[in-house]
PDB file of N, CA and C in Angstrom:
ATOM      1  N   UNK A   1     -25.578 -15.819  19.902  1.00  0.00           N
ATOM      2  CA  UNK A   1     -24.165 -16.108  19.634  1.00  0.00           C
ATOM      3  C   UNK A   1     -23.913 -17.612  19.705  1.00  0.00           C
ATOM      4  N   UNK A   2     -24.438 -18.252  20.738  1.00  0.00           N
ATOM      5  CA  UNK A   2     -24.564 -19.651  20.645  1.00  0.00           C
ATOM      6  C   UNK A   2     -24.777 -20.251  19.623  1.00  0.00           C
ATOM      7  N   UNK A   3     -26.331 -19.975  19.429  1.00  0.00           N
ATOM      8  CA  UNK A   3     -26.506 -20.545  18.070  1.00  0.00           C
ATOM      9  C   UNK A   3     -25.784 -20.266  16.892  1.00  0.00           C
ATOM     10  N   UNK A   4     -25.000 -19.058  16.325  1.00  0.00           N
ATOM     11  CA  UNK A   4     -24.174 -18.947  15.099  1.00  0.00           C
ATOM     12  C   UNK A   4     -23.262 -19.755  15.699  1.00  0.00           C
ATOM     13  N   UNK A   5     -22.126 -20.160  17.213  1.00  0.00           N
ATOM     14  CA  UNK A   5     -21.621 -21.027  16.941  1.00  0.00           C
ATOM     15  C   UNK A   5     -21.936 -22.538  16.836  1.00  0.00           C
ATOM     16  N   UNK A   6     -22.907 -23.156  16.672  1.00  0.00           N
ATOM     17  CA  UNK A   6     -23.688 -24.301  16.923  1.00  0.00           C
ATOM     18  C   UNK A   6     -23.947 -24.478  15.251  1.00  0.00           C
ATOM     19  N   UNK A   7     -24.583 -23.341  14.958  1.00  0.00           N
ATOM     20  CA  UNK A   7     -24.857 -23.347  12.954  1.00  0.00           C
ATOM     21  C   UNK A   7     -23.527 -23.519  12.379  1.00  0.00           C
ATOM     22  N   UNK A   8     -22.233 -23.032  12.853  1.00  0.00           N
ATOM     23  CA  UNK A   8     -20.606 -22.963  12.813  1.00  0.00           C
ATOM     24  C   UNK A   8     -20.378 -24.546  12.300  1.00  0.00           C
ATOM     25  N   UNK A   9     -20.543 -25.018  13.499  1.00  0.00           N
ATOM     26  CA  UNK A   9     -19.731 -26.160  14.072  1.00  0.00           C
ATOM     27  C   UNK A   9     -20.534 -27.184  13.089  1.00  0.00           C
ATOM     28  N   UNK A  10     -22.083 -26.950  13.123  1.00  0.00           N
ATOM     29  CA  UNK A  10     -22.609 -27.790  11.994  1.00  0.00           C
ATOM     30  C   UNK A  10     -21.995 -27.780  10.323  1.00  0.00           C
ATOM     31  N   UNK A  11     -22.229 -26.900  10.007  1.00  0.00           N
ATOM     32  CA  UNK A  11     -21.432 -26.481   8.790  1.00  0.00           C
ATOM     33  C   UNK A  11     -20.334 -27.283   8.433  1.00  0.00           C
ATOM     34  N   UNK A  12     -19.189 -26.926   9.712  1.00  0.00           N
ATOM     35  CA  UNK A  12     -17.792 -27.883   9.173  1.00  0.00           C
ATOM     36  C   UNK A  12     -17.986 -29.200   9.263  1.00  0.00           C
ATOM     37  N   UNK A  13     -19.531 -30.138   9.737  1.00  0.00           N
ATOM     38  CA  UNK A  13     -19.454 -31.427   9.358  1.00  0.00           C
ATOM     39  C   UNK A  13     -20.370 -31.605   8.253  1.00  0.00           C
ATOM     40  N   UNK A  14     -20.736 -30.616   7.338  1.00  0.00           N
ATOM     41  CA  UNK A  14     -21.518 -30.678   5.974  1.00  0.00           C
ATOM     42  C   UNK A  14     -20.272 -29.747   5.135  1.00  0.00           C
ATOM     43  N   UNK A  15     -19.303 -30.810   4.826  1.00  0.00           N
ATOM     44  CA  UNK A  15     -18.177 -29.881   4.136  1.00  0.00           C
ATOM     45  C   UNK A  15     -18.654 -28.865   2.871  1.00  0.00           C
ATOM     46  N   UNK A  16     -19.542 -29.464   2.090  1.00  0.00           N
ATOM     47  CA  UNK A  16     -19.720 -28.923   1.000  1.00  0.00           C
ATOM     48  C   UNK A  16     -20.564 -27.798   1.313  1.00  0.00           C
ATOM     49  N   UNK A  17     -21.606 -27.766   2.348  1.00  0.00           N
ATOM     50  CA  UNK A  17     -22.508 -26.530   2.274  1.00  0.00           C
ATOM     51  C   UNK A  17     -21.457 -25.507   2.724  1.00  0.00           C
ATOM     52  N   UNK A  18     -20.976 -26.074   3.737  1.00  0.00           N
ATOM     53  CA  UNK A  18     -19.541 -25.150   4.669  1.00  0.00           C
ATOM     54  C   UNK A  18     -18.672 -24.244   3.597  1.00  0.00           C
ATOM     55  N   UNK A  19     -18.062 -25.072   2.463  1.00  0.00           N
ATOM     56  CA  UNK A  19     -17.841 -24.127   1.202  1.00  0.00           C
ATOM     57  C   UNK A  19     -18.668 -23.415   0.778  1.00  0.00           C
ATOM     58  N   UNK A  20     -19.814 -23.981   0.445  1.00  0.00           N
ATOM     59  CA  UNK A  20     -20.842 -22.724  -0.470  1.00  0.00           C
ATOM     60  C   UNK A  20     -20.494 -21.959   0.473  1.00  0.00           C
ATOM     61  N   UNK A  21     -20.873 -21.855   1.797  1.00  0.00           N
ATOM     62  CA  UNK A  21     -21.018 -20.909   2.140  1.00  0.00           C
ATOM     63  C   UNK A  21     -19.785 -19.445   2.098  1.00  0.00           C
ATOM     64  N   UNK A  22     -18.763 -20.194   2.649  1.00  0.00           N
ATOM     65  CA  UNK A  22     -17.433 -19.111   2.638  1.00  0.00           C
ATOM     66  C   UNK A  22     -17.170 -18.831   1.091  1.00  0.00           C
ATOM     67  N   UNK A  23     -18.106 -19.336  -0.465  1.00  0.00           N
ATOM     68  CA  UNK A  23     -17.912 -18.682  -1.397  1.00  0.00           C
ATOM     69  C   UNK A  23     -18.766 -17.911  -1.570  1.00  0.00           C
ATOM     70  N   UNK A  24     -20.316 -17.946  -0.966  1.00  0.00           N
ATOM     71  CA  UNK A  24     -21.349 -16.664  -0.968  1.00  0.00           C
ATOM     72  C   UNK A  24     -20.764 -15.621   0.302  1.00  0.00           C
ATOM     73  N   UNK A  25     -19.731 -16.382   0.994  1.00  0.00           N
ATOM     74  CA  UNK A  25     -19.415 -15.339   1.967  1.00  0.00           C
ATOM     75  C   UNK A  25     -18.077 -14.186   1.486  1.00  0.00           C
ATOM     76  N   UNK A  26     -17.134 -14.569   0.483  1.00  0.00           N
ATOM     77  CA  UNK A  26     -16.220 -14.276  -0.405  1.00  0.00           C
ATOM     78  C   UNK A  26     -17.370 -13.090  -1.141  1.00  0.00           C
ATOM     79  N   UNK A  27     -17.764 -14.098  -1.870  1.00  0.00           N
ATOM     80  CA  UNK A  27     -18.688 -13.033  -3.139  1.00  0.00           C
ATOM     81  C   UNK A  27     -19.104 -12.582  -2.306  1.00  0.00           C
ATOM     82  N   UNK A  28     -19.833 -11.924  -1.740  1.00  0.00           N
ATOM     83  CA  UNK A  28     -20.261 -11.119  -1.046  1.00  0.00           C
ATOM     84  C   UNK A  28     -19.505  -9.985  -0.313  1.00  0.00           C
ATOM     85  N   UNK A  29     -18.477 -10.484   0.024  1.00  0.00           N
ATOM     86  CA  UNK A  29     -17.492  -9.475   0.485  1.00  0.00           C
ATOM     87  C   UNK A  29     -16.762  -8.429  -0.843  1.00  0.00           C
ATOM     88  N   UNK A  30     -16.426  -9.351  -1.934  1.00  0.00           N
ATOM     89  CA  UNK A  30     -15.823  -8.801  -3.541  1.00  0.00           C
ATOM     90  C   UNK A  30     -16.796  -7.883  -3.564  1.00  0.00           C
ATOM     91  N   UNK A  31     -18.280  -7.942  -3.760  1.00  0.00           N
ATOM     92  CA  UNK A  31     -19.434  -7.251  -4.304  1.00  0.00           C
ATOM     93  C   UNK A  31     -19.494  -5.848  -3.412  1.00  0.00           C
ATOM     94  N   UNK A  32     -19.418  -6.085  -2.310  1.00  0.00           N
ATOM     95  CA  UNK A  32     -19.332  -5.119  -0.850  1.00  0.00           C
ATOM     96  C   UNK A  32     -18.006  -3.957  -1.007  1.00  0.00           C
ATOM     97  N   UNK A  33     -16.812  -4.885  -1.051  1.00  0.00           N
ATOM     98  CA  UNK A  33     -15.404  -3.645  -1.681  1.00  0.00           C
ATOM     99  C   UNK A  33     -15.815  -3.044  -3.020  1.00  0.00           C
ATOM    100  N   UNK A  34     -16.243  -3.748  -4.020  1.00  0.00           N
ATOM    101  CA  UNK A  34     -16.392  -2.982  -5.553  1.00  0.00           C
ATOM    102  C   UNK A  34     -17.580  -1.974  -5.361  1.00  0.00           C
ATOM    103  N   UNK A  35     -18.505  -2.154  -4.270  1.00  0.00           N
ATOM    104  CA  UNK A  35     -19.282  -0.791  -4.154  1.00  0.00           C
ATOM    105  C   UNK A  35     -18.885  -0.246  -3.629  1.00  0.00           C
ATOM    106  N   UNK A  36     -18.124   0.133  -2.705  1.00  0.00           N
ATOM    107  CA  UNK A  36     -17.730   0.935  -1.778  1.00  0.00           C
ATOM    108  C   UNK A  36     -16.457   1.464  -2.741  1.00  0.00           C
ATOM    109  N   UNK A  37     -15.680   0.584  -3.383  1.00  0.00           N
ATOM    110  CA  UNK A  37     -14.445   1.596  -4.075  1.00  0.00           C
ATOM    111  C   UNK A  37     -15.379   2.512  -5.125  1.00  0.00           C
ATOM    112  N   UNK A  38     -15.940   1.872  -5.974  1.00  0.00           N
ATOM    113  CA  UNK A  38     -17.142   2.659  -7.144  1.00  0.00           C
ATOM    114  C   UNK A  38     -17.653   3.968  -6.345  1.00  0.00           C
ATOM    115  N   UNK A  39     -18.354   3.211  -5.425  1.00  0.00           N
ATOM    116  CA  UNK A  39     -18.788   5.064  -4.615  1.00  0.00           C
ATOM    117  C   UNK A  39     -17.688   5.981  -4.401  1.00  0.00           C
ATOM    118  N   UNK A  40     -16.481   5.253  -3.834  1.00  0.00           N
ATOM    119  CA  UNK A  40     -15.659   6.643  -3.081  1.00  0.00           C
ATOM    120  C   UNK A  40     -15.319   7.197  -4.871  1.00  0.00           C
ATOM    121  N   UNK A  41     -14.867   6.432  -5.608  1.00  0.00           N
ATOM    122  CA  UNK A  41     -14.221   7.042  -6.689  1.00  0.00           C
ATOM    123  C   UNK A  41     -15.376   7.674  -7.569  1.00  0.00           C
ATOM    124  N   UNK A  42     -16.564   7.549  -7.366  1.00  0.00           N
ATOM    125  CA  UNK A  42     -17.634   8.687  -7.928  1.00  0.00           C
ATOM    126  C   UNK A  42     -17.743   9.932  -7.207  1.00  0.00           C
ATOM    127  N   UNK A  43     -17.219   9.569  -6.175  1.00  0.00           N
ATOM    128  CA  UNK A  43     -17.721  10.739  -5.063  1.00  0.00           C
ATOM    129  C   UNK A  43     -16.403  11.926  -4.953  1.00  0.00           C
ATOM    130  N   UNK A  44     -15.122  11.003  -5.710  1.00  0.00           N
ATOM    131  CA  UNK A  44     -14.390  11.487  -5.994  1.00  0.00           C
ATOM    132  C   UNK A  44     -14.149  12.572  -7.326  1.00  0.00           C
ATOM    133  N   UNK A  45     -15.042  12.029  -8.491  1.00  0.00           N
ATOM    134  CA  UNK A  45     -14.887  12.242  -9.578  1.00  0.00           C
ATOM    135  C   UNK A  45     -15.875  13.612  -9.718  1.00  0.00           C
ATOM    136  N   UNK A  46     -16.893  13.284  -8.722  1.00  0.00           N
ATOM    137  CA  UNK A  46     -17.769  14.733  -9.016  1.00  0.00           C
ATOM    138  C   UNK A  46     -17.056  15.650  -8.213  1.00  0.00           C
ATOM    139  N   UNK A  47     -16.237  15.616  -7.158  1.00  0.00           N
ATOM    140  CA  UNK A  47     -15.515  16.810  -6.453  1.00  0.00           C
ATOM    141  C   UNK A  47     -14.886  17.137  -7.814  1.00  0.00           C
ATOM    142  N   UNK A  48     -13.923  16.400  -8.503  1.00  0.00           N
ATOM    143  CA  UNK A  48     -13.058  16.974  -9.461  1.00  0.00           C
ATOM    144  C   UNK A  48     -13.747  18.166 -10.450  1.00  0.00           C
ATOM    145  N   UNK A  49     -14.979  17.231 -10.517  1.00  0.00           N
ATOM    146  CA  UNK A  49     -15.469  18.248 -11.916  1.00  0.00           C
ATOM    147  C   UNK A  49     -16.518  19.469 -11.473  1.00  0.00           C
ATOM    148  N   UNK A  50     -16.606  19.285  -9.892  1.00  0.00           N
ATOM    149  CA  UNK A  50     -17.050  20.635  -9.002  1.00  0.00           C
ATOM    150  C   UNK A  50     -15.614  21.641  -9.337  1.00  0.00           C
ATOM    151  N   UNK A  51     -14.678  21.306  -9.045  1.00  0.00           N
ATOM    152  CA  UNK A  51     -13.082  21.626  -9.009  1.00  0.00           C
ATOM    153  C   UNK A  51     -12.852  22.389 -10.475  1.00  0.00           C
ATOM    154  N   UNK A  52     -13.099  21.952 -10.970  1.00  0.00           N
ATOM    155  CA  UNK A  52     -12.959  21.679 -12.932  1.00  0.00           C
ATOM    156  C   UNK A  52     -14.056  23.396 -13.341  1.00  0.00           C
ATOM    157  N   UNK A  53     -14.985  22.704 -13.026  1.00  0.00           N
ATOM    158  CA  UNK A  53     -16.404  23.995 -13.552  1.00  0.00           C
ATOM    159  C   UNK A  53     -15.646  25.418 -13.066  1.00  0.00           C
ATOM    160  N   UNK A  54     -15.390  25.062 -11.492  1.00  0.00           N
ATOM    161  CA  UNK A  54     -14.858  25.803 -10.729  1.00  0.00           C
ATOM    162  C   UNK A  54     -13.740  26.936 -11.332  1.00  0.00           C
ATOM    163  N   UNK A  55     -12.480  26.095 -11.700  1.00  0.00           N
ATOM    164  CA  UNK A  55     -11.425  26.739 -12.150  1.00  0.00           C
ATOM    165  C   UNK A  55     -11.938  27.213 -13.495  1.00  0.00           C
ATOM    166  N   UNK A  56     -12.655  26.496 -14.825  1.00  0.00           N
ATOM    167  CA  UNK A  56     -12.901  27.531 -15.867  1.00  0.00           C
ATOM    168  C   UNK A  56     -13.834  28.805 -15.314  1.00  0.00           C
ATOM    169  N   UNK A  57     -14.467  28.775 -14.436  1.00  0.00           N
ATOM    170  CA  UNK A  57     -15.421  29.987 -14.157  1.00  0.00           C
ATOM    171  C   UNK A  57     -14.710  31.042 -14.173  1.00  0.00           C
ATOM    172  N   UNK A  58     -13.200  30.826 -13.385  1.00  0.00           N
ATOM    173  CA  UNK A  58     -12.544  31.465 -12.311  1.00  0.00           C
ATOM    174  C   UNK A  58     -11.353  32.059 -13.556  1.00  0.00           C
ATOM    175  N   UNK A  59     -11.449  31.354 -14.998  1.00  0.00           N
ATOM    176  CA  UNK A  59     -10.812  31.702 -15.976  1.00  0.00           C
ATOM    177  C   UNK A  59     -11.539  32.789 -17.010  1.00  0.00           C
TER     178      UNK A  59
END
């Protein structure tokens, strides 16, 4: 823990790496929500069409 704050504190006196970083730390987070929404809403989409098969069977 020390050391991430020590790598921290370095960072904010290398301004520019200090950005890259909080923009690979951004992108990375964007990339992280768009899989996780993509999964739930696949995981969503095959219940439906479990749901779907379901009700024509049932017709």
């Amino acid at each position: 823990m020390k050391h991430a704050i020590r790598k921290f504190k370095h960072n904010l006196k290398h301004n520019d790496e200090w950005h890259q970083n909080i923009k690979e730390f951004i992108m990375g987070m964007i990339i992280l929500v768009i899989v996780i929404v993509g999964f739930a809403y696949c995981y969503d989409n095959t219940h439906n069409i479990f749901d779907f098969s379901h009700n024509v069977r049932r017709w």
